[in-house]
N, C-alpha and C. Protein backbone atom coordinates (compact mmCIF):
# COMPACT_ATOMS: atom_id res chain seq x y z
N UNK A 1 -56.80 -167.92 -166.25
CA UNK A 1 -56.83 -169.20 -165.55
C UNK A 1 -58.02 -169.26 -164.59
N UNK A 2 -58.41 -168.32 -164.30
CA UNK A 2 -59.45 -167.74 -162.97
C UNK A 2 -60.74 -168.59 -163.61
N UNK A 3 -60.78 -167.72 -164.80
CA UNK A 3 -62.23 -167.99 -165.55
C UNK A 3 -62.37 -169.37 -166.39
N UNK A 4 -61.08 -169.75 -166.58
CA UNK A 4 -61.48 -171.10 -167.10
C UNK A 4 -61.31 -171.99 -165.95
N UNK A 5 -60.85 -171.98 -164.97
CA UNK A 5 -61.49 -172.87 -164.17
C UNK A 5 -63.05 -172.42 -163.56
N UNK A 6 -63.64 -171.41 -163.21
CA UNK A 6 -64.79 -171.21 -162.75
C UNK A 6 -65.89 -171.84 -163.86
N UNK A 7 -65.61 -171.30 -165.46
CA UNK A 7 -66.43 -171.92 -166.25
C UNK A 7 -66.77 -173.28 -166.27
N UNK A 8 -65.45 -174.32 -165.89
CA UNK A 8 -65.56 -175.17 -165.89
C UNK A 8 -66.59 -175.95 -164.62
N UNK A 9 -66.54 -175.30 -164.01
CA UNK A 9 -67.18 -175.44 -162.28
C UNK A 9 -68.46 -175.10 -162.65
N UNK A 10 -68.95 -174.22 -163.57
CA UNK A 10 -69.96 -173.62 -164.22
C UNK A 10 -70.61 -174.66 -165.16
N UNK A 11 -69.87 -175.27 -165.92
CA UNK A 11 -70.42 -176.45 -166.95
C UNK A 11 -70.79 -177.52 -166.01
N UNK A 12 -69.88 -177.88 -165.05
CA UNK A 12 -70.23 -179.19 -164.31
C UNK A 12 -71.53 -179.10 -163.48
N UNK A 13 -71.70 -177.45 -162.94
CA UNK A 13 -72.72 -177.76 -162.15
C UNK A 13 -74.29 -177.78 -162.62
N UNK A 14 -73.97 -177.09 -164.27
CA UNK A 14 -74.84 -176.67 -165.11
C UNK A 14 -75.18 -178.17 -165.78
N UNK A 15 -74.72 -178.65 -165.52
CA UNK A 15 -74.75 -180.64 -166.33
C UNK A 15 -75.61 -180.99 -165.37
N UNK A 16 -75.17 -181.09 -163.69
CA UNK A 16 -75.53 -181.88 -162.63
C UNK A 16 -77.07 -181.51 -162.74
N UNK A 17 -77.17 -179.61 -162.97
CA UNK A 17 -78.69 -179.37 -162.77
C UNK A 17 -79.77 -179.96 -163.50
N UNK A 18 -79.35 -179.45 -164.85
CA UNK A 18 -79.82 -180.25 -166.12
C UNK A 18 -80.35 -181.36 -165.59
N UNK A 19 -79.86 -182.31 -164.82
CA UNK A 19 -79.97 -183.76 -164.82
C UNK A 19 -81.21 -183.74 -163.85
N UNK A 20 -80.53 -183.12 -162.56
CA UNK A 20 -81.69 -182.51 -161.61
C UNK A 20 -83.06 -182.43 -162.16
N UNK A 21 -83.22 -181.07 -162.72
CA UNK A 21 -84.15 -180.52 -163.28
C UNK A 21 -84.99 -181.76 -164.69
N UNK A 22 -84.23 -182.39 -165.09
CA UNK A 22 -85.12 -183.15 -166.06
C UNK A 22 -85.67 -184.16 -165.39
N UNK A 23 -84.72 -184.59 -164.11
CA UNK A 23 -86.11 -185.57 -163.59
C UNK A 23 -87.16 -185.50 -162.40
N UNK A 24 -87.01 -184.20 -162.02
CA UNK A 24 -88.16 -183.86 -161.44
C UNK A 24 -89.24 -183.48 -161.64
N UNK A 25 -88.91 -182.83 -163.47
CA UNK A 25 -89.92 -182.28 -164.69
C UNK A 25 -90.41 -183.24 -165.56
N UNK A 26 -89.68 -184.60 -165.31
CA UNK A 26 -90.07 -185.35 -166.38
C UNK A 26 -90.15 -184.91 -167.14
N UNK A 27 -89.30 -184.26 -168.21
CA UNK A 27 -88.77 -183.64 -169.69
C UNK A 27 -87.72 -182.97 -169.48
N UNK A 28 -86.99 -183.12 -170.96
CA UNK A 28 -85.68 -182.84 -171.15
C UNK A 28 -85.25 -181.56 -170.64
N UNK A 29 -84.65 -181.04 -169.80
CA UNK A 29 -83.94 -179.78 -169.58
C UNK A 29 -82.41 -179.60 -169.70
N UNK A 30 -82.34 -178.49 -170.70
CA UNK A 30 -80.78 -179.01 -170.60
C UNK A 30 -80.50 -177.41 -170.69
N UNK A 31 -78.94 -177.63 -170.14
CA UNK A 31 -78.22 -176.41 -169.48
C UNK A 31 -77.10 -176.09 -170.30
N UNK A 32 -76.69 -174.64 -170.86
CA UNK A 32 -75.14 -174.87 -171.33
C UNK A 32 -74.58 -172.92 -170.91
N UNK A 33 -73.69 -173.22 -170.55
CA UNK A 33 -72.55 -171.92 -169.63
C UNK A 33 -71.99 -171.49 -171.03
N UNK A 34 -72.50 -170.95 -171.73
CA UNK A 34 -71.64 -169.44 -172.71
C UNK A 34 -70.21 -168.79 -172.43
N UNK A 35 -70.60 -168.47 -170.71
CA UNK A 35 -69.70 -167.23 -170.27
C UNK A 35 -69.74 -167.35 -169.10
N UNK A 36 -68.50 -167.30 -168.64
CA UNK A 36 -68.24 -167.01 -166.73
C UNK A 36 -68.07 -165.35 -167.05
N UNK A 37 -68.28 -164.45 -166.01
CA UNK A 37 -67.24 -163.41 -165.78
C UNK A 37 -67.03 -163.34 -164.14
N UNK A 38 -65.92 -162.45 -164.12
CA UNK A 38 -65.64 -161.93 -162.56
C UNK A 38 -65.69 -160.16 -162.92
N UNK A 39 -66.58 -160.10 -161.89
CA UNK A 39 -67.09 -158.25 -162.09
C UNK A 39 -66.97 -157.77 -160.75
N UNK A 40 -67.43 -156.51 -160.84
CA UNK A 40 -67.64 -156.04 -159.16
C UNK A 40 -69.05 -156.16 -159.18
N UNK A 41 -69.51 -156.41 -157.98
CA UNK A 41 -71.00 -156.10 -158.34
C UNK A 41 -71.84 -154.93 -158.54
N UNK A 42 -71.24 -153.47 -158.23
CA UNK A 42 -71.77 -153.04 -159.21
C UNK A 42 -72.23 -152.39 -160.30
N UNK A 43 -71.40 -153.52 -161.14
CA UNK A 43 -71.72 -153.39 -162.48
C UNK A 43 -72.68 -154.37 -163.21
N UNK A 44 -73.35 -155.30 -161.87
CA UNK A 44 -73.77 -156.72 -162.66
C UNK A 44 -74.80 -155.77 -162.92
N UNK A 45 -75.96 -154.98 -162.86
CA UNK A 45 -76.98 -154.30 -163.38
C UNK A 45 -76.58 -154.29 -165.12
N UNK A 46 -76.11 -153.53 -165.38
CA UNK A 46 -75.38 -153.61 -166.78
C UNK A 46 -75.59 -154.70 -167.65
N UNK A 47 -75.09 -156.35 -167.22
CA UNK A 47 -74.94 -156.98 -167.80
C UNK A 47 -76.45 -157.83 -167.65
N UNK A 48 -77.29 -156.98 -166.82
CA UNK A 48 -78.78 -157.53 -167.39
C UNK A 48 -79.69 -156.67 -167.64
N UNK A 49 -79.15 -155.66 -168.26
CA UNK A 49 -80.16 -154.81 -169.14
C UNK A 49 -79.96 -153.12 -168.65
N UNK A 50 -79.53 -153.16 -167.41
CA UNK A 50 -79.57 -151.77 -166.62
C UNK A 50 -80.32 -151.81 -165.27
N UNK A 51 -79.95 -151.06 -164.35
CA UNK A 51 -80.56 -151.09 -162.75
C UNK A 51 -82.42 -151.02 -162.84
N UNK A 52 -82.58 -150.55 -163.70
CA UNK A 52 -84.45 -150.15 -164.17
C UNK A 52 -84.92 -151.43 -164.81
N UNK A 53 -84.28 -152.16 -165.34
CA UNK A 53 -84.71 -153.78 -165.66
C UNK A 53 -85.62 -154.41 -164.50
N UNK A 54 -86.79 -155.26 -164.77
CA UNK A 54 -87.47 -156.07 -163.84
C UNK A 54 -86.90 -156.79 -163.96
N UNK A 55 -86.38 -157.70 -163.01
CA UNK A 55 -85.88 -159.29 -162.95
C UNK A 55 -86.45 -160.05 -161.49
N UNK A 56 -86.43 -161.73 -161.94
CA UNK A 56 -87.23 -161.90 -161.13
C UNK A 56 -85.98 -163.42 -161.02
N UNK A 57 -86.43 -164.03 -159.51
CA UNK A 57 -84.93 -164.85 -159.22
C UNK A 57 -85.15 -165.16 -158.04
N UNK A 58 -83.93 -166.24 -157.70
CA UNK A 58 -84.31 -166.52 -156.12
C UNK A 58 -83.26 -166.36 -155.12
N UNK A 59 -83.09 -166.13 -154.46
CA UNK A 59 -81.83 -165.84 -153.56
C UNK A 59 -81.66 -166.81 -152.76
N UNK A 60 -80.24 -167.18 -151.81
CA UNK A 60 -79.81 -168.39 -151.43
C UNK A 60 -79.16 -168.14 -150.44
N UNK A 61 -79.00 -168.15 -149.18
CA UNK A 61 -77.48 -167.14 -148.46
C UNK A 61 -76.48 -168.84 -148.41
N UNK A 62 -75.41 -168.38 -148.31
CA UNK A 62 -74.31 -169.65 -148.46
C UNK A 62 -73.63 -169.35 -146.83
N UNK A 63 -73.88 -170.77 -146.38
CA UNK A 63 -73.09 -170.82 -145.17
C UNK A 63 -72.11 -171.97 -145.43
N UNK A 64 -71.38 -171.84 -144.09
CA UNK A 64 -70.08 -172.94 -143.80
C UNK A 64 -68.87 -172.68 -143.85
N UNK A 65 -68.01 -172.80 -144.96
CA UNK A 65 -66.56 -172.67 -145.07
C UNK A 65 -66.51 -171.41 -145.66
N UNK A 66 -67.67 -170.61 -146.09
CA UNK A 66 -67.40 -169.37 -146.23
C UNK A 66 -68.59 -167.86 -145.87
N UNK A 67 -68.71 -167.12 -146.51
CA UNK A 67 -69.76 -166.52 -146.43
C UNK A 67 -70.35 -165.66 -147.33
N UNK A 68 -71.21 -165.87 -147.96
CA UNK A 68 -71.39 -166.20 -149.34
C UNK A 68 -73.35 -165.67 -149.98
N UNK A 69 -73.47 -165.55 -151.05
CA UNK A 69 -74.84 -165.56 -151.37
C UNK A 69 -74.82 -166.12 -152.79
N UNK A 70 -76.11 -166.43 -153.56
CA UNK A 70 -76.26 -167.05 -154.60
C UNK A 70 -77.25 -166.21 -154.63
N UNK A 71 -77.72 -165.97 -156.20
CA UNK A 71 -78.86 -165.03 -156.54
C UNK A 71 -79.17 -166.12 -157.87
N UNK A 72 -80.21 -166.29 -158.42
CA UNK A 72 -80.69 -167.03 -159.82
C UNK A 72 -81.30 -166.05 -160.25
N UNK A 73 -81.00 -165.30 -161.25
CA UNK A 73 -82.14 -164.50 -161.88
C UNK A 73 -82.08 -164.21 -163.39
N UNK A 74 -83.37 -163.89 -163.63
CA UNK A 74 -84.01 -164.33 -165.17
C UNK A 74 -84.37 -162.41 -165.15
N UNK A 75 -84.64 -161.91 -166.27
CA UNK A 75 -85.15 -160.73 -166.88
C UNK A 75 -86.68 -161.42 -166.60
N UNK A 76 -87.83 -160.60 -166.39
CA UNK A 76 -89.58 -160.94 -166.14
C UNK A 76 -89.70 -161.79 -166.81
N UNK A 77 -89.31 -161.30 -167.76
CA UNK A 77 -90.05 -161.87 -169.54
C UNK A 77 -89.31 -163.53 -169.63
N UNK A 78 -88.14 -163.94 -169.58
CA UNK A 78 -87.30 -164.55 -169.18
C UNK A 78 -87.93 -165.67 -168.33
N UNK A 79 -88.64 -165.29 -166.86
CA UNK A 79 -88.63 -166.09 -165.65
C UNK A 79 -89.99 -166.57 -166.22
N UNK A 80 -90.50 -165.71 -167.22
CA UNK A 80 -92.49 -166.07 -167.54
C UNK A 80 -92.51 -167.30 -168.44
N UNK A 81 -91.24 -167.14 -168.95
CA UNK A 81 -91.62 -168.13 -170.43
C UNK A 81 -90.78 -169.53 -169.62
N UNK A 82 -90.00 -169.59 -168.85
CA UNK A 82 -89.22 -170.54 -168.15
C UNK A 82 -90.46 -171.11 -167.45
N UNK A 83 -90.93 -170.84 -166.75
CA UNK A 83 -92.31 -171.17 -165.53
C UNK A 83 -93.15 -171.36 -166.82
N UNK A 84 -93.70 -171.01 -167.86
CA UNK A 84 -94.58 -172.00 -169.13
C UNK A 84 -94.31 -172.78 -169.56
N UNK A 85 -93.14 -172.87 -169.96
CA UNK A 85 -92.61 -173.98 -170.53
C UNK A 85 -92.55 -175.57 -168.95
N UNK A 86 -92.34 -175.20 -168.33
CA UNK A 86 -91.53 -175.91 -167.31
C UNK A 86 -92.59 -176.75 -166.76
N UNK A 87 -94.44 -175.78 -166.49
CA UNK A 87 -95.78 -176.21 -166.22
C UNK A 87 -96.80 -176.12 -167.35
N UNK A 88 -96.37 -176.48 -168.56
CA UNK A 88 -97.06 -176.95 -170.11
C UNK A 88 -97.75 -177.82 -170.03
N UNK A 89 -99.06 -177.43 -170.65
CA UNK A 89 -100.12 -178.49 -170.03
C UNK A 89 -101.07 -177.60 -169.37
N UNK A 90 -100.49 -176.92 -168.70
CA UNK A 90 -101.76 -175.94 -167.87
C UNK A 90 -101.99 -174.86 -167.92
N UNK A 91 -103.39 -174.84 -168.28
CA UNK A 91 -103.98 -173.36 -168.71
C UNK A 91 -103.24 -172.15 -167.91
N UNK A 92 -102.86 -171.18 -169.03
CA UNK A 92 -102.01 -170.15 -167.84
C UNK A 92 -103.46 -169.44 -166.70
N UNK A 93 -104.57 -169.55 -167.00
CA UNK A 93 -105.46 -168.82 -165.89
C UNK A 93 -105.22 -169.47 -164.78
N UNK A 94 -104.74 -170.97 -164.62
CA UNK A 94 -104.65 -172.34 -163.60
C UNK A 94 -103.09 -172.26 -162.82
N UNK A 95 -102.31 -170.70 -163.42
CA UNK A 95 -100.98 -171.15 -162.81
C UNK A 95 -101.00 -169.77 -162.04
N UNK A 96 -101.49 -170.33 -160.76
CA UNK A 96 -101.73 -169.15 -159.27
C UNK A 96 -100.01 -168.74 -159.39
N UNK A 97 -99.87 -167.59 -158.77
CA UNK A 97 -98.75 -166.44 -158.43
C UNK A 97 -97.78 -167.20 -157.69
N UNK A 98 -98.77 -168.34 -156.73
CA UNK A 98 -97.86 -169.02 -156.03
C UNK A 98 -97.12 -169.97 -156.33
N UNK A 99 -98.07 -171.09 -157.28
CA UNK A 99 -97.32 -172.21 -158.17
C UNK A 99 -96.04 -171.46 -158.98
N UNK A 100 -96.20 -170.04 -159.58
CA UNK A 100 -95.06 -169.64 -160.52
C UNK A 100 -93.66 -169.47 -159.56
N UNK A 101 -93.91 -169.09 -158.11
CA UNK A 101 -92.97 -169.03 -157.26
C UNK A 101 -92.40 -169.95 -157.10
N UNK A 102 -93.33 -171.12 -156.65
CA UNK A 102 -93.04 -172.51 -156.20
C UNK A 102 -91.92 -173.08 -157.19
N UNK A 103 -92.36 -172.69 -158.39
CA UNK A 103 -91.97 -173.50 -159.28
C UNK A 103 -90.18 -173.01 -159.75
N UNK A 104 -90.18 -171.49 -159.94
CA UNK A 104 -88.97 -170.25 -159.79
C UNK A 104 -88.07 -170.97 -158.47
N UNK A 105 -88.77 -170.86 -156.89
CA UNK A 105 -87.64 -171.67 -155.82
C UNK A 105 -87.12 -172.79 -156.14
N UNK A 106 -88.27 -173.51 -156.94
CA UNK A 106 -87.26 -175.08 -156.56
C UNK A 106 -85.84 -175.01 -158.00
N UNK A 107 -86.28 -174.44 -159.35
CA UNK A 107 -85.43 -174.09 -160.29
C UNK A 107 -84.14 -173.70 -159.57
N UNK A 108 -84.23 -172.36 -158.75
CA UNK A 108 -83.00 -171.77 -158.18
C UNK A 108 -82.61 -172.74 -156.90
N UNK A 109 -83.35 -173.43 -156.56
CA UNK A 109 -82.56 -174.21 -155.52
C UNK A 109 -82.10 -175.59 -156.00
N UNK A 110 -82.23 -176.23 -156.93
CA UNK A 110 -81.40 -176.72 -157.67
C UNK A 110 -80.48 -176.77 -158.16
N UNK A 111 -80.41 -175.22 -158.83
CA UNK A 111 -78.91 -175.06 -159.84
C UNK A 111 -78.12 -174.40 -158.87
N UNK A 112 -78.48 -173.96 -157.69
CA UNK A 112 -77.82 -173.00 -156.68
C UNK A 112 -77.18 -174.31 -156.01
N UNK A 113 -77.95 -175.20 -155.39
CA UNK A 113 -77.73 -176.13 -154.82
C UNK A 113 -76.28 -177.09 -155.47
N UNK A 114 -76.46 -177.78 -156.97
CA UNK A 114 -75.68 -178.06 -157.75
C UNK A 114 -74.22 -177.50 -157.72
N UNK A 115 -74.73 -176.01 -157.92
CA UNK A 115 -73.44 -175.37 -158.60
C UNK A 115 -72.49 -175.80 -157.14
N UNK A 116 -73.09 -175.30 -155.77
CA UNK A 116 -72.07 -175.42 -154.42
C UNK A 116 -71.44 -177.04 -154.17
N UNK A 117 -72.22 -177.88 -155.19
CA UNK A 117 -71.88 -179.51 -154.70
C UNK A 117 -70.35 -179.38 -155.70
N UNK A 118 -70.52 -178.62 -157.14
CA UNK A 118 -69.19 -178.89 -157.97
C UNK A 118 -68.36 -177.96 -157.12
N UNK A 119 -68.66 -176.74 -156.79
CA UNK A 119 -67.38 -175.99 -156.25
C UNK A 119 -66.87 -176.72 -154.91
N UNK A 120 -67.56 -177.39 -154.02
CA UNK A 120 -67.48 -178.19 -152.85
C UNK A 120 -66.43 -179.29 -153.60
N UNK A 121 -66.88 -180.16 -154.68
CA UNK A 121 -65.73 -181.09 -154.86
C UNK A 121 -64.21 -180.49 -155.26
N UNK A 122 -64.69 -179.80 -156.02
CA UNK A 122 -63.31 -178.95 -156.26
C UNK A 122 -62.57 -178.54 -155.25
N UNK A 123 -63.34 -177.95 -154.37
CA UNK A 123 -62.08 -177.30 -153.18
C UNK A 123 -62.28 -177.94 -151.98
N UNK A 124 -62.91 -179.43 -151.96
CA UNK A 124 -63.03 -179.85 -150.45
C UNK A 124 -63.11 -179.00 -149.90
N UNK A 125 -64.06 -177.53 -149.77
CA UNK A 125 -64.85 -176.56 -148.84
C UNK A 125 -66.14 -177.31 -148.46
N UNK A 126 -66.58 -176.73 -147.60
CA UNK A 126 -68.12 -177.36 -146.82
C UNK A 126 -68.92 -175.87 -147.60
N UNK A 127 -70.03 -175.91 -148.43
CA UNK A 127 -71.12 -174.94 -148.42
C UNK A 127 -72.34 -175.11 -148.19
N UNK A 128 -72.94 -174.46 -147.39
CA UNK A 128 -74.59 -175.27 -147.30
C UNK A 128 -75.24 -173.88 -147.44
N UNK A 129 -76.30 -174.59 -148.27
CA UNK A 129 -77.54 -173.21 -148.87
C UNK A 129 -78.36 -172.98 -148.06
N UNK A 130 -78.79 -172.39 -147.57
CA UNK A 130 -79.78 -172.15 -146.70
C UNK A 130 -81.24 -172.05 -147.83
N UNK A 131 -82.31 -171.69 -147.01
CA UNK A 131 -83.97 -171.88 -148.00
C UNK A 131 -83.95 -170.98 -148.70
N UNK A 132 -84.22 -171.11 -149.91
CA UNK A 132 -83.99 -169.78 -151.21
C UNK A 132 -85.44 -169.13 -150.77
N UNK A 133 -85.18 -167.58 -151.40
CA UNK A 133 -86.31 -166.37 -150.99
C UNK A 133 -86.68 -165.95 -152.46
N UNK A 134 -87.41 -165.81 -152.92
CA UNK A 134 -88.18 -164.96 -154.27
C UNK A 134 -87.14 -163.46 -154.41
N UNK A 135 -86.90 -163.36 -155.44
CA UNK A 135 -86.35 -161.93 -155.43
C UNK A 135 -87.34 -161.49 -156.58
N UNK A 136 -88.12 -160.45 -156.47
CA UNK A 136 -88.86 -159.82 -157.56
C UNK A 136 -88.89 -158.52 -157.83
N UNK A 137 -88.12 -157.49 -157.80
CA UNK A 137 -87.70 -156.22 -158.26
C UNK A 137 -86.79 -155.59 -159.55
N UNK A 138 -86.81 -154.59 -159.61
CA UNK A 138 -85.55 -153.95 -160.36
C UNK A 138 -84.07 -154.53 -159.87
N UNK A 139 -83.31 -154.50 -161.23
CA UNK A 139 -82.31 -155.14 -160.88
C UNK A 139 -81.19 -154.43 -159.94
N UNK A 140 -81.37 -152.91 -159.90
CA UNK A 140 -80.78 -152.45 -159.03
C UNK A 140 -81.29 -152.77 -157.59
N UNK A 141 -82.63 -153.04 -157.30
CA UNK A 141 -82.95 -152.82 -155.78
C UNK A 141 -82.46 -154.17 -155.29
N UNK A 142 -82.48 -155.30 -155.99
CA UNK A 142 -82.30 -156.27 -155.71
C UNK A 142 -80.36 -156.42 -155.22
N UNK A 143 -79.81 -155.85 -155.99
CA UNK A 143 -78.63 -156.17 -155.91
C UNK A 143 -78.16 -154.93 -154.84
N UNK A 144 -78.97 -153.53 -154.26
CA UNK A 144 -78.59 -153.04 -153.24
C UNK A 144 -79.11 -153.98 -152.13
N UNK A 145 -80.25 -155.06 -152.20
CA UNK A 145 -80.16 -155.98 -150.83
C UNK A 145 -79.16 -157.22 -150.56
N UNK A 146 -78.54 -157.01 -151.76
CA UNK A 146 -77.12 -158.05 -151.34
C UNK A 146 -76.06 -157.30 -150.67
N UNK A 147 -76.21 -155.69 -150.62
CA UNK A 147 -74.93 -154.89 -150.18
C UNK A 147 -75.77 -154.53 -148.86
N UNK A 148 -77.46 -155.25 -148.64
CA UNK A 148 -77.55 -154.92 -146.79
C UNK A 148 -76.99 -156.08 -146.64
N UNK A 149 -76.79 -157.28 -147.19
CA UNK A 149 -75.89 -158.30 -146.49
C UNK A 149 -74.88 -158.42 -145.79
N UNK A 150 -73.69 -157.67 -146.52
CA UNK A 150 -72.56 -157.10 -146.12
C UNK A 150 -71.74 -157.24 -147.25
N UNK A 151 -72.07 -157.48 -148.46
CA UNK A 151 -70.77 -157.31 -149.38
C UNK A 151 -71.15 -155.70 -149.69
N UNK A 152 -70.13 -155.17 -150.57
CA UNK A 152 -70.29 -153.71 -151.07
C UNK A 152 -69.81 -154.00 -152.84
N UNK A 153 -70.10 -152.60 -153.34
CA UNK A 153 -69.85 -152.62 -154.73
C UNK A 153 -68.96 -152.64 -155.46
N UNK A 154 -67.83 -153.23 -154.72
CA UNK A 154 -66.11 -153.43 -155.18
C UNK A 154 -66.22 -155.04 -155.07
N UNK A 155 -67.17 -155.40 -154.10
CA UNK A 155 -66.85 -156.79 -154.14
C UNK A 155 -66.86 -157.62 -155.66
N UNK A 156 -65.93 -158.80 -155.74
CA UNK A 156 -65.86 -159.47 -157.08
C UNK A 156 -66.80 -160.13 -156.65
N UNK A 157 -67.74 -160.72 -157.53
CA UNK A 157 -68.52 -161.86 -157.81
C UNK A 157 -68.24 -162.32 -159.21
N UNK A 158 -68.75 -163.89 -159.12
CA UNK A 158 -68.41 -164.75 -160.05
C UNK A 158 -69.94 -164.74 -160.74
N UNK A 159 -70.01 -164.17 -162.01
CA UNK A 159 -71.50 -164.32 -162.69
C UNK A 159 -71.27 -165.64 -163.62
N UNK A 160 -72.22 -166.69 -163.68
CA UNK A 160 -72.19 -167.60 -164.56
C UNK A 160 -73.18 -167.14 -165.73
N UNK A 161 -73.53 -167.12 -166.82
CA UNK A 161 -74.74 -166.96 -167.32
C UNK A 161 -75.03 -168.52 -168.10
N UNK A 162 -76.10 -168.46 -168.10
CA UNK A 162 -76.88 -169.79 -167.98
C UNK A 162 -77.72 -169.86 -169.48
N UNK A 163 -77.80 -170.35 -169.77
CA UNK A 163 -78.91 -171.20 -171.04
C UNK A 163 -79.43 -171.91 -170.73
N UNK A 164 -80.60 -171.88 -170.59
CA UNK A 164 -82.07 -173.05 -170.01
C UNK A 164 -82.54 -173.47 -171.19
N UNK A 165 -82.68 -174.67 -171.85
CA UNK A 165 -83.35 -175.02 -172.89
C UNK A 165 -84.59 -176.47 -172.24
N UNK A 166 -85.72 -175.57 -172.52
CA UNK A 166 -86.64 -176.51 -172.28
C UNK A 166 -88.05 -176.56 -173.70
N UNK A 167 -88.07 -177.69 -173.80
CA UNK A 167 -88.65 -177.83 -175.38
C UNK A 167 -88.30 -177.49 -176.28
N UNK A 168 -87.03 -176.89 -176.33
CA UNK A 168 -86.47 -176.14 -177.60
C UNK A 168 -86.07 -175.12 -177.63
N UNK A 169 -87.01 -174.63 -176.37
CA UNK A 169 -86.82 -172.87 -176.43
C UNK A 169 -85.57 -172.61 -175.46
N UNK A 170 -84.58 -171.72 -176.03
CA UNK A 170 -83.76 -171.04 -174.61
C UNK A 170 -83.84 -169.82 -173.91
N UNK A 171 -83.45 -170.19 -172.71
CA UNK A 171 -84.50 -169.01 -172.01
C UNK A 171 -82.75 -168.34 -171.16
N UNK A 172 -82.09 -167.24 -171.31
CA UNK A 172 -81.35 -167.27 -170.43
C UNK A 172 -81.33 -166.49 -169.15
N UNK A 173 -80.37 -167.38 -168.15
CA UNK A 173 -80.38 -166.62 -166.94
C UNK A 173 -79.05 -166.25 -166.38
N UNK A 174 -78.76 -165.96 -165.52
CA UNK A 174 -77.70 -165.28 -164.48
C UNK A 174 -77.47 -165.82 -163.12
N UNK A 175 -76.34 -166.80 -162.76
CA UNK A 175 -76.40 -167.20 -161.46
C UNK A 175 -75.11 -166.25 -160.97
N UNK A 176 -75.59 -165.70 -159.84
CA UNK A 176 -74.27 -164.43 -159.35
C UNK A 176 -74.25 -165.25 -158.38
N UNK A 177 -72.65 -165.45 -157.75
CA UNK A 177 -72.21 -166.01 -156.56
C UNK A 177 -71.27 -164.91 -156.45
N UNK A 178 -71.70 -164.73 -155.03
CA UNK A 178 -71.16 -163.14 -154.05
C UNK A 178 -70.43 -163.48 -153.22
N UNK A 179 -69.21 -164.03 -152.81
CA UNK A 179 -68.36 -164.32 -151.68
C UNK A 179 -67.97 -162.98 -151.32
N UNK A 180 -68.06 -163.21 -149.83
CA UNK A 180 -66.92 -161.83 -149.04
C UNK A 180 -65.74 -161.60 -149.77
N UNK A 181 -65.10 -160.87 -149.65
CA UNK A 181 -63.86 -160.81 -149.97
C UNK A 181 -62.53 -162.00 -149.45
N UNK A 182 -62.84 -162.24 -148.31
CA UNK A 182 -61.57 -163.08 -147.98
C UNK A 182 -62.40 -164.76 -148.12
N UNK A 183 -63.76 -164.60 -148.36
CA UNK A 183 -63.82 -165.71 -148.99
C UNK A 183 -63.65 -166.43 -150.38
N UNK A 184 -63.83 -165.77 -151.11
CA UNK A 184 -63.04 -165.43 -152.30
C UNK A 184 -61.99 -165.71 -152.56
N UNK A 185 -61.11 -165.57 -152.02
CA UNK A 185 -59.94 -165.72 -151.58
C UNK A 185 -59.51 -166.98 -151.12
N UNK A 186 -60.06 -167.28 -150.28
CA UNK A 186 -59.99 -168.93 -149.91
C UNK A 186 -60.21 -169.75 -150.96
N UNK A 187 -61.44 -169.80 -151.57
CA UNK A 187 -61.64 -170.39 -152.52
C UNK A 187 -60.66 -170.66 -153.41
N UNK A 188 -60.15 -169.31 -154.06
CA UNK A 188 -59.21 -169.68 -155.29
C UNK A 188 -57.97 -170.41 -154.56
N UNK A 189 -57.49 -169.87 -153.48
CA UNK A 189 -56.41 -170.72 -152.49
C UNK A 189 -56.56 -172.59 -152.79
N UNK A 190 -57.71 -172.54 -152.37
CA UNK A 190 -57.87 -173.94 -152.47
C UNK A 190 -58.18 -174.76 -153.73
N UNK A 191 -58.14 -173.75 -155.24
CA UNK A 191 -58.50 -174.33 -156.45
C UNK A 191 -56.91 -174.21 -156.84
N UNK A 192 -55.64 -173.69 -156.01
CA UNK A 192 -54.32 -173.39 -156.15
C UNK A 192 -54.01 -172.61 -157.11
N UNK A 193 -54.96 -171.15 -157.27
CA UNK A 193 -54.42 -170.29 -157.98
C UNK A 193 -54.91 -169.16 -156.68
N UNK A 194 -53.80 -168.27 -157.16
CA UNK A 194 -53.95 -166.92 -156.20
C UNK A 194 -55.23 -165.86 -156.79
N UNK A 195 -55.58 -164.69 -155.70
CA UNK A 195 -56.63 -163.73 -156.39
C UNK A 195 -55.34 -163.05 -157.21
């Protein structure tokens, strides 16, 4: 029951982005949710290749009714062909380190943004994102700076995985939402199922 309601929270917010994202790109972007899981975090290394994987993504910290993080992240290879497709048209010598960032934040602050507006209607919770940060490391180092946050490696997180289809091509990604433990908790409280 856990996961089919999160998926569903997962499709809606994955629709809203889609919508987002196609008209700020002026071209079609469209989104579709495969798979929710609930894991500890950590094991999410695993489910993107292993802790020695490059992945590249944006981070989000979640304030308000709970306390919380959002991570968006793509495998390198993944985040390279998403950022070509997304700025097509321009010579890749013409797409500075910074435009590929620019372009990576506003992606993750969109669907990050999105996803907290569907879980917000759902549980009449307040979430507000704070300014997303570049995450560009191994997938382990990255996910030991969510445990300097304060969650640890028992904590559940909710992984959505994502399908980006832009021009045809699908590119997939990983949105991890990290609640504390007793936020977590609230949440499902207020979707009226227990942890």
């Amino acid at each position: 029951m856990h996961l089919d309601i999160l998926k569903e929270l997962g499709n809606i917010g994955a629709g809203n982005a889609a919508t987002s994202l196609s008209q700020l790109l002026n071209q079609r972007v469209d989104m579709n949710v495969p798979d929710v899981k609930l894991l500890e975090l950590k094991d999410v290394p695993y489910i993107l290749g292993g802790a020695d994987v490059p992945v590249m993504g944006v981070t989000v910290l979640v304030e308000g009714d709970v306390d919380a993080q959002i991570l968006l992240l793509f495998t390198k290879e993944s985040s390279e062909r998403l950022i070509e497709n997304i700025v097509a048209g321009f010579s890749p010598n013409d797409i500075s380190q910074e435009i590929r960032q620019s372009v990576l934040l506003e992606v993750g602050n969109i669907v990050g943004t999105t996803f907290l507006n569907a879980l917000g209607s759902f549980t009449n919770m307040t979430f507000i994102p704070t300014v997303p940060g570049i995450a560009d490391d191994m997938a382990g180092a990255i996910l030991d700076s969510v445990l300097v946050t304060g969650a640890d490696g028992n904590n559940i997180i909710l992984i959505v995985i994502a399908e980006f289809a832009v021009k045809g091509e699908v590119i997939d990604g990983y949105l991890l939402f990290v609640p504390s433990p007793s936020s977590l908790e609230k949440i499902f409280n207020a979707l009226g199922v227990s942890v």
